[in-house]
N, C-alpha and C. Protein backbone atom coordinates (compact mmCIF):
# COMPACT_ATOMS: atom_id res chain seq x y z
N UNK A 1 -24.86 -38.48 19.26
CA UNK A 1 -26.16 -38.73 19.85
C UNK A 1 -26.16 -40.00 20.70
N UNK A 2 -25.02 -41.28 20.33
CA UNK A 2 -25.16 -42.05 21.14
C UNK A 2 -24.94 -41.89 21.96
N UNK A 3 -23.89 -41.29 22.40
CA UNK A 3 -23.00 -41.07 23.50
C UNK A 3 -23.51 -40.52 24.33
N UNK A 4 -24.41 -39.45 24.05
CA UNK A 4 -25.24 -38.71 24.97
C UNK A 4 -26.15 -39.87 25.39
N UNK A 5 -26.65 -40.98 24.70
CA UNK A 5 -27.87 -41.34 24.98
C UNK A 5 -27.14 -42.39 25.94
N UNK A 6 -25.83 -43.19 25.68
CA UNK A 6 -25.05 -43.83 26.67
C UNK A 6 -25.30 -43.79 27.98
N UNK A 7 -25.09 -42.26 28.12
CA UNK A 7 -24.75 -41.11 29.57
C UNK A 7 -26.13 -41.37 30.34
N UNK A 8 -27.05 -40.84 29.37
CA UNK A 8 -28.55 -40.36 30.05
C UNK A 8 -29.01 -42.07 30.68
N UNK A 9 -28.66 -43.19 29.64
CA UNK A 9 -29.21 -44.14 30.16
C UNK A 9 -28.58 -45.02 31.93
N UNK A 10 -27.20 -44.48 32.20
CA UNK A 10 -26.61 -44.73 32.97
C UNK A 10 -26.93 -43.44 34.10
N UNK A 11 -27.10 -42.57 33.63
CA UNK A 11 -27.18 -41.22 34.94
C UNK A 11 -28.81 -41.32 34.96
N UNK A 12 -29.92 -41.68 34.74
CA UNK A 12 -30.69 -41.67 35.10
C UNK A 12 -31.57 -42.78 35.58
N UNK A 13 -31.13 -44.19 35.07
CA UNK A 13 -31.52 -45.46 35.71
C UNK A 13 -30.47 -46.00 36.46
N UNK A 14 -29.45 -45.56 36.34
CA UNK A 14 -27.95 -46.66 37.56
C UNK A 14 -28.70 -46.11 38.56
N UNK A 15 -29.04 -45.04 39.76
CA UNK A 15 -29.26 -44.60 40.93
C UNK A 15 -30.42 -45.34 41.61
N UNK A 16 -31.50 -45.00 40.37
CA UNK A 16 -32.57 -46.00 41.45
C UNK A 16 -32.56 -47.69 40.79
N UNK A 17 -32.06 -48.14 39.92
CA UNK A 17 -31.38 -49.58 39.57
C UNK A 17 -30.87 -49.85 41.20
N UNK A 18 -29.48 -49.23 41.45
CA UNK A 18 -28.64 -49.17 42.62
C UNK A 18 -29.46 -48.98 43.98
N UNK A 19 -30.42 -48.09 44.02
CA UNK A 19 -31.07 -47.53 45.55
C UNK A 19 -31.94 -49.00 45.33
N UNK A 20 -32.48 -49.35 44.57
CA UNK A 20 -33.49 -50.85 44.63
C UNK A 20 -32.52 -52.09 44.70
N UNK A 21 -31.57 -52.14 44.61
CA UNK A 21 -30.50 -53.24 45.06
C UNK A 21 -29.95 -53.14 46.24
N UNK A 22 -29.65 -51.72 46.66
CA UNK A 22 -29.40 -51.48 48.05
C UNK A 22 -30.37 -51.79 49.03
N UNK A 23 -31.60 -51.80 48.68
CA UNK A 23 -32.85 -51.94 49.67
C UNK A 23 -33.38 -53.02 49.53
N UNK A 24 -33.22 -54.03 48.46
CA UNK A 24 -33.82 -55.27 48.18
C UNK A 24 -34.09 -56.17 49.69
N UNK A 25 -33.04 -56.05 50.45
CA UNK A 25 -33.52 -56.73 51.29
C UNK A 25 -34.27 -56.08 52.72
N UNK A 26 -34.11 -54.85 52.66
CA UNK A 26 -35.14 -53.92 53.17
C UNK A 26 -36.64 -54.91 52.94
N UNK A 27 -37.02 -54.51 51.32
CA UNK A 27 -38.20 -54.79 50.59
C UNK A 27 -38.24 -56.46 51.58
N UNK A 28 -37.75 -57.24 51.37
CA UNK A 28 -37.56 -58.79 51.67
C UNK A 28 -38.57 -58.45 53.01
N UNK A 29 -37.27 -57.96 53.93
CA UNK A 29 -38.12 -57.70 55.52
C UNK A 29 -39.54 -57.12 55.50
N UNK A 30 -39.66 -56.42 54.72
CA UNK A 30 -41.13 -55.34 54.82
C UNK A 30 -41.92 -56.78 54.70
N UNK A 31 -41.53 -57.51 53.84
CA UNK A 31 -42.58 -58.61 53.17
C UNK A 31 -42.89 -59.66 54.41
N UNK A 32 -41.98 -59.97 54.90
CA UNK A 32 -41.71 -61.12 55.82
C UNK A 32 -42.64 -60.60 57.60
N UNK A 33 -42.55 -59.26 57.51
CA UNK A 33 -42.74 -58.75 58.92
C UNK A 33 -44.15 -58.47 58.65
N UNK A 34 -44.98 -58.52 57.87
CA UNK A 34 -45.96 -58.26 57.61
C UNK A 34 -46.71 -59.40 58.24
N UNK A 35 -46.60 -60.77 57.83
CA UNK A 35 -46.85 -61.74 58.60
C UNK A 35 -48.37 -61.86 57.99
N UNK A 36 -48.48 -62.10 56.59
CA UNK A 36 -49.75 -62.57 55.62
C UNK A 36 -50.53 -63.84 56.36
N UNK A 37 -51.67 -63.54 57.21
CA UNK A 37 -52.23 -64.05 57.28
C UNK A 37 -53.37 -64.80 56.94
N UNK A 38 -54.39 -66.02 57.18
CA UNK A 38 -54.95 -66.26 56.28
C UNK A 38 -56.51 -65.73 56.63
N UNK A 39 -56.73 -64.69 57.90
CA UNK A 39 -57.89 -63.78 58.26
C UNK A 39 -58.19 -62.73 57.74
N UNK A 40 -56.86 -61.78 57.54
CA UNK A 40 -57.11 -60.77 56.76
C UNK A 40 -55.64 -60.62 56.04
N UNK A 41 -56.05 -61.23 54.71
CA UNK A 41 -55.08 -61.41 53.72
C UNK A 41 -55.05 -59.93 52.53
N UNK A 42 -56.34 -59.67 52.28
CA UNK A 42 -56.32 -57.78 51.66
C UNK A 42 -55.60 -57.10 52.69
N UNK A 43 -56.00 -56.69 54.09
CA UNK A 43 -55.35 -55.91 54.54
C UNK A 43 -53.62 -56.02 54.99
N UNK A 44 -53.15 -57.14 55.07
CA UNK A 44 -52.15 -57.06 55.00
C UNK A 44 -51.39 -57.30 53.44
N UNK A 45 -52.05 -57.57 52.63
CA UNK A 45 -51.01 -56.98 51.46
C UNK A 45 -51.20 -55.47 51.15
N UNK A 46 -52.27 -55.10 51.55
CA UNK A 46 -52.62 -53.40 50.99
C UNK A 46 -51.38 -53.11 52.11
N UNK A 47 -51.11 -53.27 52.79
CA UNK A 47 -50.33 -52.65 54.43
C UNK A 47 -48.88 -52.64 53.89
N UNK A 48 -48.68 -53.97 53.12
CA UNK A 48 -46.97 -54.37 52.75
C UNK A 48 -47.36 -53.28 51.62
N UNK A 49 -47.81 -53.25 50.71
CA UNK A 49 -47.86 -52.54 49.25
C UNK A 49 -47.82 -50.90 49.70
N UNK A 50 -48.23 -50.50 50.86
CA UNK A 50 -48.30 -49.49 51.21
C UNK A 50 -46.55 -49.12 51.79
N UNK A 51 -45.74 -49.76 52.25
CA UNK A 51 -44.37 -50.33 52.88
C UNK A 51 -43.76 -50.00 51.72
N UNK A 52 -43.95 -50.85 50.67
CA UNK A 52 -43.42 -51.31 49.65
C UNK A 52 -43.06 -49.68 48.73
N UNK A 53 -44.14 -48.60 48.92
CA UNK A 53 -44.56 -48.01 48.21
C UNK A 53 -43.55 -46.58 48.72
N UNK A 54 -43.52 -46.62 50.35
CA UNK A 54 -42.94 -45.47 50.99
C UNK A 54 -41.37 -45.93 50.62
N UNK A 55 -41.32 -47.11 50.87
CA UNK A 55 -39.75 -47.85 50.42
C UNK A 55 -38.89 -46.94 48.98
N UNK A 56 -40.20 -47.36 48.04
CA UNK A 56 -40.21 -46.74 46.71
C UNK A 56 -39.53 -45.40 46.87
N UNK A 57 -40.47 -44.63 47.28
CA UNK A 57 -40.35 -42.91 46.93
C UNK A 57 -39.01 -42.83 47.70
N UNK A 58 -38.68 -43.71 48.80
CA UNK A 58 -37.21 -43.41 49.25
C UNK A 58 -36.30 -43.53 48.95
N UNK A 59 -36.53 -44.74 48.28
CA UNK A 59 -35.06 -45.09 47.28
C UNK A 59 -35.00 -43.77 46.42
N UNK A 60 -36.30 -43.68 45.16
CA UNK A 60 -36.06 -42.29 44.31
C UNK A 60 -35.79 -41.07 44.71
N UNK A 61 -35.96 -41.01 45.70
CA UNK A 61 -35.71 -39.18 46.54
C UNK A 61 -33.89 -39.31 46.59
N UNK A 62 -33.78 -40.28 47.41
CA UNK A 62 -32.18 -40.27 47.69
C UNK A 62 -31.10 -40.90 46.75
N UNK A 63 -31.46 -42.02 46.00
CA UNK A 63 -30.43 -42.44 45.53
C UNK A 63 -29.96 -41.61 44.19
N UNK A 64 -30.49 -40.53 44.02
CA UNK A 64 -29.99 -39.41 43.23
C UNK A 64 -28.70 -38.75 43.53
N UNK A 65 -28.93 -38.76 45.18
CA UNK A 65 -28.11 -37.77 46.10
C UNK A 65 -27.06 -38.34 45.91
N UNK A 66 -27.21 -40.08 46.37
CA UNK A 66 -26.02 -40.96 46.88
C UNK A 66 -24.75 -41.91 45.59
N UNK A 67 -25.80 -41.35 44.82
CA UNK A 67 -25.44 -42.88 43.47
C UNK A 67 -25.55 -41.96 42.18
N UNK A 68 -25.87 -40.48 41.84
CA UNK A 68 -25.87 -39.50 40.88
C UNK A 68 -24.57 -39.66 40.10
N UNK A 69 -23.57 -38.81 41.22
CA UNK A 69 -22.09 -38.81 40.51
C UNK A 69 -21.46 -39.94 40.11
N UNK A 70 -21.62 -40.85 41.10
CA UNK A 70 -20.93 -42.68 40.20
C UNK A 70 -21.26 -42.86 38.96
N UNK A 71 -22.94 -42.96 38.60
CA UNK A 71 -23.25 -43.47 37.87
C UNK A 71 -23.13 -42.27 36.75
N UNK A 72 -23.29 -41.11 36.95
CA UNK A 72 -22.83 -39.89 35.92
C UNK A 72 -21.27 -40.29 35.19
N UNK A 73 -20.24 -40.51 36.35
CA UNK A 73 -18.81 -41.17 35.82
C UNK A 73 -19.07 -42.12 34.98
N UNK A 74 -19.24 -43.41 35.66
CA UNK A 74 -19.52 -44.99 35.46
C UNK A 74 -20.01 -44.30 33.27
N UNK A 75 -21.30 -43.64 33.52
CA UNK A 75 -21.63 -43.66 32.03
C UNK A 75 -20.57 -42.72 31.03
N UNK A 76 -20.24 -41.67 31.53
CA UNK A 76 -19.29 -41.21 30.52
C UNK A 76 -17.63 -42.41 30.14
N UNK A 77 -17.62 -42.69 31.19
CA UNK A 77 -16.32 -43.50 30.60
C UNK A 77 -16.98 -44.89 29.68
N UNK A 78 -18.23 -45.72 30.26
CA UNK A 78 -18.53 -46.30 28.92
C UNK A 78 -18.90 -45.94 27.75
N UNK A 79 -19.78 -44.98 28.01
CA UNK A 79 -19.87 -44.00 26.56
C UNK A 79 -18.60 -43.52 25.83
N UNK A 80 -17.47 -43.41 26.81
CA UNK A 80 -16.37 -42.66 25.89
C UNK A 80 -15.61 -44.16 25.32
N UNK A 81 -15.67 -45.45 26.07
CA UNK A 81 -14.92 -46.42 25.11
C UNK A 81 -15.67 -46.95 23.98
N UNK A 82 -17.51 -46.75 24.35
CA UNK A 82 -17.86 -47.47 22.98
C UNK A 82 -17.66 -46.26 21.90
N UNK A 83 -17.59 -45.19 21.94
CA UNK A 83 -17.90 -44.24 20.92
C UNK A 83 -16.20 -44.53 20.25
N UNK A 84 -14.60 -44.61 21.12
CA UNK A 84 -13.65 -44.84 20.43
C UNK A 84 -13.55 -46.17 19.76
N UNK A 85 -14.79 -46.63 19.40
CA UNK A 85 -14.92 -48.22 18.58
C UNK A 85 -14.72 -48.85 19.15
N UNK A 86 -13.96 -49.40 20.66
CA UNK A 86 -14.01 -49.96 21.71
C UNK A 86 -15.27 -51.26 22.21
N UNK A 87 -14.97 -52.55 22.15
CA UNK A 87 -16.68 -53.20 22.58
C UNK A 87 -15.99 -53.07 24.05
N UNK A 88 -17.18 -52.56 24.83
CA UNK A 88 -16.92 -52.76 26.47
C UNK A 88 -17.41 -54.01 26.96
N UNK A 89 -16.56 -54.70 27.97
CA UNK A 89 -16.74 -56.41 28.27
C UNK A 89 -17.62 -55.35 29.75
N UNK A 90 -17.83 -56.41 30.01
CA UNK A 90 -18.96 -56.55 31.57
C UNK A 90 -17.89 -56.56 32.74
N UNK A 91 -17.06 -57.18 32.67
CA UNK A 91 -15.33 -56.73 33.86
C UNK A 91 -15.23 -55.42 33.55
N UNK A 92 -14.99 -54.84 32.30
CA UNK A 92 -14.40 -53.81 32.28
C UNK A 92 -15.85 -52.67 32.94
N UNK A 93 -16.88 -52.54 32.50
CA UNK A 93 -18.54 -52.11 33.14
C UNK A 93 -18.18 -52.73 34.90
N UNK A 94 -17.90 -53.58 35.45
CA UNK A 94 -17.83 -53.93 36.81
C UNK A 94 -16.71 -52.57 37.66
N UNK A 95 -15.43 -52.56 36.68
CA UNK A 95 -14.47 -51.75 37.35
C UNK A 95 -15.07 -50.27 36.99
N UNK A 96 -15.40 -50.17 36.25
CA UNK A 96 -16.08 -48.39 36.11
C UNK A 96 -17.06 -48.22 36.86
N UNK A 97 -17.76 -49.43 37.39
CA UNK A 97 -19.10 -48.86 38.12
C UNK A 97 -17.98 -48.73 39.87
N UNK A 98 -16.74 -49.52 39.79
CA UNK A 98 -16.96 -50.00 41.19
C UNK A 98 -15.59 -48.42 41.29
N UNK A 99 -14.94 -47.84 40.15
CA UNK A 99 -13.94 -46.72 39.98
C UNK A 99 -15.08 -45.60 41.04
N UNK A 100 -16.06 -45.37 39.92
CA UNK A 100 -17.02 -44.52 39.90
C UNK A 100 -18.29 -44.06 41.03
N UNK A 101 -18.13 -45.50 42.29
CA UNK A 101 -18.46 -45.42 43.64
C UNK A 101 -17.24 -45.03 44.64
N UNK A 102 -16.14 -45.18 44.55
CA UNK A 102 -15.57 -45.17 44.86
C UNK A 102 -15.15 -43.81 45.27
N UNK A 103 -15.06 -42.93 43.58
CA UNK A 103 -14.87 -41.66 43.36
C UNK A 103 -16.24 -40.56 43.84
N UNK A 104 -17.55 -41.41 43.96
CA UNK A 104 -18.44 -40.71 44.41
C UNK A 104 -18.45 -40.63 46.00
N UNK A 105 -18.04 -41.92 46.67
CA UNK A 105 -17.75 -42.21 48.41
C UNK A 105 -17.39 -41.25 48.60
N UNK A 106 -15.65 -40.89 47.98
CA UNK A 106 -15.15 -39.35 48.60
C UNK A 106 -15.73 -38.56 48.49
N UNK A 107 -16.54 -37.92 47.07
CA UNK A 107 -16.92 -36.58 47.36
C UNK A 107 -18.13 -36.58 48.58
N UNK A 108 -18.88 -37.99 48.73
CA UNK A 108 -19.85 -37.88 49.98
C UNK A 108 -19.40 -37.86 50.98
N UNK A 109 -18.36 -38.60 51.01
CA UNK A 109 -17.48 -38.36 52.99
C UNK A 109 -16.99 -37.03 53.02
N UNK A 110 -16.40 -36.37 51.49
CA UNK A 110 -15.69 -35.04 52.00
C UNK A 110 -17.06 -34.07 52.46
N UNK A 111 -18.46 -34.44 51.49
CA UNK A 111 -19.39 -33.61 52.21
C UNK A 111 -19.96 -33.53 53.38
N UNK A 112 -19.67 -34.96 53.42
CA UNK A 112 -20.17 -35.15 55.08
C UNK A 112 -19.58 -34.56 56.12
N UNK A 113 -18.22 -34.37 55.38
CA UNK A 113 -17.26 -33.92 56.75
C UNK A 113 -17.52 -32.79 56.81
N UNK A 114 -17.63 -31.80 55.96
CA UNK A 114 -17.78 -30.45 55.59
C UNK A 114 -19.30 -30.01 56.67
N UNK A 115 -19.88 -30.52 56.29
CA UNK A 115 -21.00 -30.11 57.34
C UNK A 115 -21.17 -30.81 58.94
N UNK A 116 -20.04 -31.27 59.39
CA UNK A 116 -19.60 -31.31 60.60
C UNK A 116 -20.31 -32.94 61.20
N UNK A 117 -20.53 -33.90 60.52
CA UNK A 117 -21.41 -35.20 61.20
C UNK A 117 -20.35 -35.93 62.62
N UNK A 118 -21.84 -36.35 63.32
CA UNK A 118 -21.02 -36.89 64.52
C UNK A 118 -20.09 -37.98 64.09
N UNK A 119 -19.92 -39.07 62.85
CA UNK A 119 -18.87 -40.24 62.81
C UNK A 119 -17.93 -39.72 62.17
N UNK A 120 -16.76 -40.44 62.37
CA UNK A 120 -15.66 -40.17 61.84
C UNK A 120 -15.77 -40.33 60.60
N UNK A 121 -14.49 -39.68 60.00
CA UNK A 121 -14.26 -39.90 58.42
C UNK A 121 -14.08 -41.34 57.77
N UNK A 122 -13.37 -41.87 59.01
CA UNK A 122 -13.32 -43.39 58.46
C UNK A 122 -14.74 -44.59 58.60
N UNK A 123 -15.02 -43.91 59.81
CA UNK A 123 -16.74 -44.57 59.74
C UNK A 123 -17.57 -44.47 58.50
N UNK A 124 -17.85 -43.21 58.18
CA UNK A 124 -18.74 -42.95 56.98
C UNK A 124 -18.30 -43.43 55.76
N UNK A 125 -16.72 -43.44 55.47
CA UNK A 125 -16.43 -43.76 54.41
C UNK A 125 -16.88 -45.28 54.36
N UNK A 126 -15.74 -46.38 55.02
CA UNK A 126 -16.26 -47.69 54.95
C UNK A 126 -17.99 -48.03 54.78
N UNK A 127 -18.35 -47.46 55.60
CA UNK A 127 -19.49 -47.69 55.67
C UNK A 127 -20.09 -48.06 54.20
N UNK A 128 -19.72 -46.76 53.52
CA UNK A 128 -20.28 -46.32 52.55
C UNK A 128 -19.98 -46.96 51.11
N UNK A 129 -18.77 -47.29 51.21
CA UNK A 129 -18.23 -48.52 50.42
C UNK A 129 -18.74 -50.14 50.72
N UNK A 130 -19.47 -50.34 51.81
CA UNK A 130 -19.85 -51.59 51.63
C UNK A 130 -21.23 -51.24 51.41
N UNK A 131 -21.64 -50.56 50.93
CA UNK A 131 -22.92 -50.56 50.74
C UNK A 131 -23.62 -49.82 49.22
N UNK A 132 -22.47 -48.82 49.20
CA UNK A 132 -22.81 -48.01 48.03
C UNK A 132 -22.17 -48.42 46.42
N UNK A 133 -20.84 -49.08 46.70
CA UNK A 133 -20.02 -49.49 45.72
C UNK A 133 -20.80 -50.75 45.28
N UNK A 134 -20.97 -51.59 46.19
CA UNK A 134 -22.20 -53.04 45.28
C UNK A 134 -23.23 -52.45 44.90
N UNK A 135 -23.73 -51.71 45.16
CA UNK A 135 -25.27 -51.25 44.67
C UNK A 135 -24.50 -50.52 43.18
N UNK A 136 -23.53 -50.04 43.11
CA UNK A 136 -23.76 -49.49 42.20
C UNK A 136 -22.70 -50.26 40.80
N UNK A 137 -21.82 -50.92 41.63
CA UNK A 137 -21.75 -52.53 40.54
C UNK A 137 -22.55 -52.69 39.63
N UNK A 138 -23.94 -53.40 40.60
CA UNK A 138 -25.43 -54.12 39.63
C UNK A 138 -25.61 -52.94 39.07
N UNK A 139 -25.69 -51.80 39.13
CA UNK A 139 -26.27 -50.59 38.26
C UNK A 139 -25.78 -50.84 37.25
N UNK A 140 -24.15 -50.32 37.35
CA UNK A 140 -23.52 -50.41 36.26
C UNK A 140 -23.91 -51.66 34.98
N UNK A 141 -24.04 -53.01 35.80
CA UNK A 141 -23.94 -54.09 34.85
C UNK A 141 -25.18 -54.46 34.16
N UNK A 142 -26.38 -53.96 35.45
CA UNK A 142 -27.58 -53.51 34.61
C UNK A 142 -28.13 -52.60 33.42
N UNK A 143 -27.50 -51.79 33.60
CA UNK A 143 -27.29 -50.58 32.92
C UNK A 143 -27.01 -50.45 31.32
N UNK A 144 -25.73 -51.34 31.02
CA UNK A 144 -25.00 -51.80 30.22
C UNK A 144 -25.39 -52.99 29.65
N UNK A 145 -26.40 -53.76 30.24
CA UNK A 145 -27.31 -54.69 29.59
C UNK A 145 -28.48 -54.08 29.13
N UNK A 146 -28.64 -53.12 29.10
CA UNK A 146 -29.78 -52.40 29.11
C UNK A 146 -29.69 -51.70 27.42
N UNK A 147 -28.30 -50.97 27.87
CA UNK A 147 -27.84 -50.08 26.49
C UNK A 147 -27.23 -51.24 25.19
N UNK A 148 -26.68 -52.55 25.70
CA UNK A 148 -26.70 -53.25 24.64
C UNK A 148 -28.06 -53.89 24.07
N UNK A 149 -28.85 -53.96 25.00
CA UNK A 149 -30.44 -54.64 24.61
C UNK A 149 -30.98 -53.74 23.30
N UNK A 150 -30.97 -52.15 23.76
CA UNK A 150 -30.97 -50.84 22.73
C UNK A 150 -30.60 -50.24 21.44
N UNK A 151 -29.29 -51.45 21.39
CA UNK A 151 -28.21 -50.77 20.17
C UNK A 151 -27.57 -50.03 20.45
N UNK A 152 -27.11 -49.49 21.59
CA UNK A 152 -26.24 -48.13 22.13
C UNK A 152 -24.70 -48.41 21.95
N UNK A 153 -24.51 -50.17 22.41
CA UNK A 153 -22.96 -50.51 23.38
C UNK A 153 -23.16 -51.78 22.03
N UNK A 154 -22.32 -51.87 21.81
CA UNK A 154 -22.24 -53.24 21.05
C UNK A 154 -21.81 -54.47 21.87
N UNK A 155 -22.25 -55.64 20.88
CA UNK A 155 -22.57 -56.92 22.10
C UNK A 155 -20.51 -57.21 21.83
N UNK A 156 -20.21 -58.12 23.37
CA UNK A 156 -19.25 -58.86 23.14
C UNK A 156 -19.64 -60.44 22.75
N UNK A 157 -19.01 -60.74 21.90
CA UNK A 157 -18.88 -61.89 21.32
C UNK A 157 -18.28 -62.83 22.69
N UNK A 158 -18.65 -64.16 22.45
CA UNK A 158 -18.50 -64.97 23.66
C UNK A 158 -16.90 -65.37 23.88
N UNK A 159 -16.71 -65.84 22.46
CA UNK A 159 -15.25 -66.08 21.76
C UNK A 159 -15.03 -65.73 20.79
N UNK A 160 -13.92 -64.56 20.80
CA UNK A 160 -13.10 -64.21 19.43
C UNK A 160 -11.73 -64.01 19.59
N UNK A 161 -11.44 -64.88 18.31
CA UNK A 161 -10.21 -65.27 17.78
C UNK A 161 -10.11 -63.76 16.69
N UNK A 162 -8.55 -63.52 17.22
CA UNK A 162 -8.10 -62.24 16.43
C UNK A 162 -7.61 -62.63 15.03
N UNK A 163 -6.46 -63.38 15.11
CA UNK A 163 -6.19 -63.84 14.21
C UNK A 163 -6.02 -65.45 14.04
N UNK A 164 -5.88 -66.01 12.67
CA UNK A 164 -6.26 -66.88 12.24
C UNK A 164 -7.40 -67.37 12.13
N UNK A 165 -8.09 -67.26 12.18
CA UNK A 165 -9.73 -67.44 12.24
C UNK A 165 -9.78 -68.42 10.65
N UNK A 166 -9.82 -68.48 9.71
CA UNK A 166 -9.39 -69.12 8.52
C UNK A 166 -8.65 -70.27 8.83
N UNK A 167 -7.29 -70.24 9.59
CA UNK A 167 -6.54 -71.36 9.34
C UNK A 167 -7.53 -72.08 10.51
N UNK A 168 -7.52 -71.55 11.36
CA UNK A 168 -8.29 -72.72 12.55
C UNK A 168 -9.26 -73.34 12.09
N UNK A 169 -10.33 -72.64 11.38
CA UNK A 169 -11.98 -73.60 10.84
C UNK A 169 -11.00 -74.84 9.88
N UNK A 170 -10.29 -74.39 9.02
CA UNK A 170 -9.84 -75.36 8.15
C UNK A 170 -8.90 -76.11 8.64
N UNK A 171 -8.77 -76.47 9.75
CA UNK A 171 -8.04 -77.47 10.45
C UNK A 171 -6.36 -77.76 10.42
N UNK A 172 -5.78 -76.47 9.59
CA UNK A 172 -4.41 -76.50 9.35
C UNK A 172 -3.53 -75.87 10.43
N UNK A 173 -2.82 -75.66 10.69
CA UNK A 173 -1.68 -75.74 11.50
C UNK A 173 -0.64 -74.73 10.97
C-alpha cells in the first residue's frame, strides 16, 4: 500500500509541482507587467489574478502531457528503494528525477518527430532538457519531502556512523 501510495504521490503532484516551477517566472512577469498602480489598484490585481489564473489551468492541462512519464519513473524507482528497506538520500531523489526527465525528453522528441514538427530533433530535444529536466528535479525533491513529511519514505539521518557508534561516544580508540 505504500508503495502504491509512493507512486500516486509522485505521478500526480511532480507534474504540476514541475509545470509551476517551470512557469514561476512566467508568474514573476505576469506580476511585474501589470504595473500596480496606485489609481486603480482592484482592477489591476483582479487583471494579474485573472493572468495568474489562465497561467494556472495551463500549467495543469499540460504538464501532465510533458512531466507525466518522468515523474511516473522518478516515483516507482523511489518507491521501489524505500519498499527494499533502502532510506533514499535527496542526491539519490535529484538523479531519479533528473534519469526520469531525461527518459521522458526522448519519448517527447521521439513523439515530436513522429508527427512531423518543423525543428530539428536536436532543437526540441535540448530545448527540452533545459527546461523540463530542472522543473522536474524540484518535483522530484519536492515530492520526496512531501512523502517523508507523510510517513511514506523514511527520514535520512544527518549523520550516521555504521559502525562503532559505542566506541566513539565513549571516547576509546
Amino acid at each position: 500500500m505504500r508503495f502504491v501510495a509512493v507512486v500516486l504521490v509522485f505521478f500526480l503532484l511532480g507534474p504540476p509541482i514541475g509545470g509551476i516551477a517551470l512557469m514561476s517566472p512566467v508568474f514573476a512577469s505576469a506580476l511585474m507587467d501589470t504595473g500596480v498602480s496606485g489609481s486603480d489598484i482592484a482592477g489591476d490585481l483582479f487583471t494579474w489574478l485573472e493572468e495568474l489564473a489562465a497561467l494556472l489551468l495551463f500549467v495543469g492541462l499540460f504538464s501532465f502531457a510533458f512531466g507525466g512519464l518522468a515523474a511516473l519513473l522518478c516515483g516507482l524507482w523511489i518507491a521501489w528503494r524505500s519498499r527494499a528497506g533502502r532510506v533514499v538520500t535527496y542526491v539519490e531523489c535529484l538523479l531519479a528525477g533528473a534519469a526520469g526527465g531525461f527518459l521522458g525528453d526522448i519519448v517527447l522528441s521521439l513523439a515530436m518527430r513522429a508527427t512531423g514538427g518543423e525543428a530539428s530533433q536536436a532543437e526540441v530535444y535540448v530545448t527540452m532538457i533545459m527546461f523540463l529536466v530542472p522543473s522536474g528535479v524540484v518535483a522530484a525533491l519536492v515530492c520526496l519531502w512531501l512523502c517523508r513529511r507523510m510517513g511514506l519514505v523514511a527520514r535520512t539521518p544527518l549523520c550516521r556512523v555504521d559502525r562503532g557508534d559505542a566506541d566513539i561516544r565513549a571516547g576509546s580508540s
